[in-house]
Protein backbone atom coordinates (compact mmCIF):
# COMPACT_ATOMS: atom_id res chain seq x y z
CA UNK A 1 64.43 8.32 -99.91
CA UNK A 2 62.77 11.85 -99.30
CA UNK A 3 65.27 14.39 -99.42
CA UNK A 4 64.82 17.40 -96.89
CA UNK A 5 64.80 19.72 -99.01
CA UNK A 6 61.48 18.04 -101.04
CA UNK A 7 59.82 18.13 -97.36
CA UNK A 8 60.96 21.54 -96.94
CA UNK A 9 59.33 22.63 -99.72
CA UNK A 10 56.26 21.15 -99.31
CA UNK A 11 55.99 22.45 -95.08
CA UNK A 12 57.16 26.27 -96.77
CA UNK A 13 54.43 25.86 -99.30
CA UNK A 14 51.71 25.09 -97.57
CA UNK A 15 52.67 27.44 -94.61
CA UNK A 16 53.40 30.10 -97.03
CA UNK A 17 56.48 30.96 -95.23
CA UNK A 18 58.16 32.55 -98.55
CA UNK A 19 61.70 33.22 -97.88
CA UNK A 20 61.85 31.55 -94.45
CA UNK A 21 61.33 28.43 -96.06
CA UNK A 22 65.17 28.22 -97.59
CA UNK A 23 66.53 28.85 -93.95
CA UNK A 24 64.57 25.52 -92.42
CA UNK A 25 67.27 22.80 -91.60
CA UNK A 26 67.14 19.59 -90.48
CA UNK A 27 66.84 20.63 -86.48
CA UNK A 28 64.46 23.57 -87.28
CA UNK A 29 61.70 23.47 -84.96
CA UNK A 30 58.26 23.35 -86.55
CA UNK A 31 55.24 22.60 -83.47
CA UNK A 32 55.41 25.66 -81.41
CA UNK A 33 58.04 28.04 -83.05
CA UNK A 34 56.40 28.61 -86.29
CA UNK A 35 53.42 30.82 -85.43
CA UNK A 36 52.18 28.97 -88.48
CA UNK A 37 52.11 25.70 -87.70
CA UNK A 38 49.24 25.02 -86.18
CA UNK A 39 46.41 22.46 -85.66
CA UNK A 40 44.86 22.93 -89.09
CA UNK A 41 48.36 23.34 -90.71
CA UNK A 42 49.31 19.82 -89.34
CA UNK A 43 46.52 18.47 -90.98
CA UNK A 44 47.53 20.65 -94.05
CA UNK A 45 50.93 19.20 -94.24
CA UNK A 46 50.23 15.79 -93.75
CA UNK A 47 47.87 16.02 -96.53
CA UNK A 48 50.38 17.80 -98.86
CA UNK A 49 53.18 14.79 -97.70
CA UNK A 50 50.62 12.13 -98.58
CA UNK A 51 49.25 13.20 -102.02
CA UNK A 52 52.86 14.63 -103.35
CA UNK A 53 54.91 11.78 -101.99
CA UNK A 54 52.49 8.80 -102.70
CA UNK A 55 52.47 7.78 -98.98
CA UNK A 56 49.82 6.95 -96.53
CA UNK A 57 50.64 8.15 -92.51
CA UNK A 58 48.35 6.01 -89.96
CA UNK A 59 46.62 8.49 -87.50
CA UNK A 60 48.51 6.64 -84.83
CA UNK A 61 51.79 7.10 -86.24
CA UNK A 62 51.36 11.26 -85.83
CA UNK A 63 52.52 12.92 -82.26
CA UNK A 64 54.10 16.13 -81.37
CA UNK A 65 57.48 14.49 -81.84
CA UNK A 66 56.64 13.97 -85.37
CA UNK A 67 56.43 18.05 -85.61
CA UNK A 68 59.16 18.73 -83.49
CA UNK A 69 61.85 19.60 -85.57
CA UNK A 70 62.20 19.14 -89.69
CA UNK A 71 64.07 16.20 -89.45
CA UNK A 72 61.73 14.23 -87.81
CA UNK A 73 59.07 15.07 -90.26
CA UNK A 74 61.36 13.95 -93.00
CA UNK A 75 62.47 10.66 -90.86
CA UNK A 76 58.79 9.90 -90.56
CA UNK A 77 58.18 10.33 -94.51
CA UNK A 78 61.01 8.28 -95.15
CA UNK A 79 60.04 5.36 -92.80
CA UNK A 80 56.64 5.46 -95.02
CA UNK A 81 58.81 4.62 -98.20
């Protein structure tokens, strides 16, 4: 399993959100409250998950829910595993 904190890492890194990154938690709102996360940073993350992890996400397994909050990134990483 993917721990939250390896996903929260990755989504800080790539968004470059420094310090903000250690106060993400598992119902912390990504799509729409980080100014961010946008388009090309979805496509930025997903990237990042796939080559650090070792995973492969199907374009039709990707919706807003999947953004909507940490936790469902990580619950969508971890049903790749």
């Amino acid at each position: 399993m993917v721990s939250l904190e390896e996903v929260r890492q990755i989504v800080g890194e790539v968004l470059q959100l420094g310090d903000r990154t250690a106060k993400l938690t598992r119902d912390s709102r990504l799509l729409g409250a980080l100014p961010e996360f946008d388009s090309m940073a979805v496509v930025s993350v997903l990237t990042a998950l796939e080559e650090r992890l070792g995973i492969f996400i199907e374009d039709d397994e990707i919706g807003a829910e999947t953004f909507e909050t940490l936790g469902s990134l990580v619950d969508l990483v971890n049903s790749k595993r």
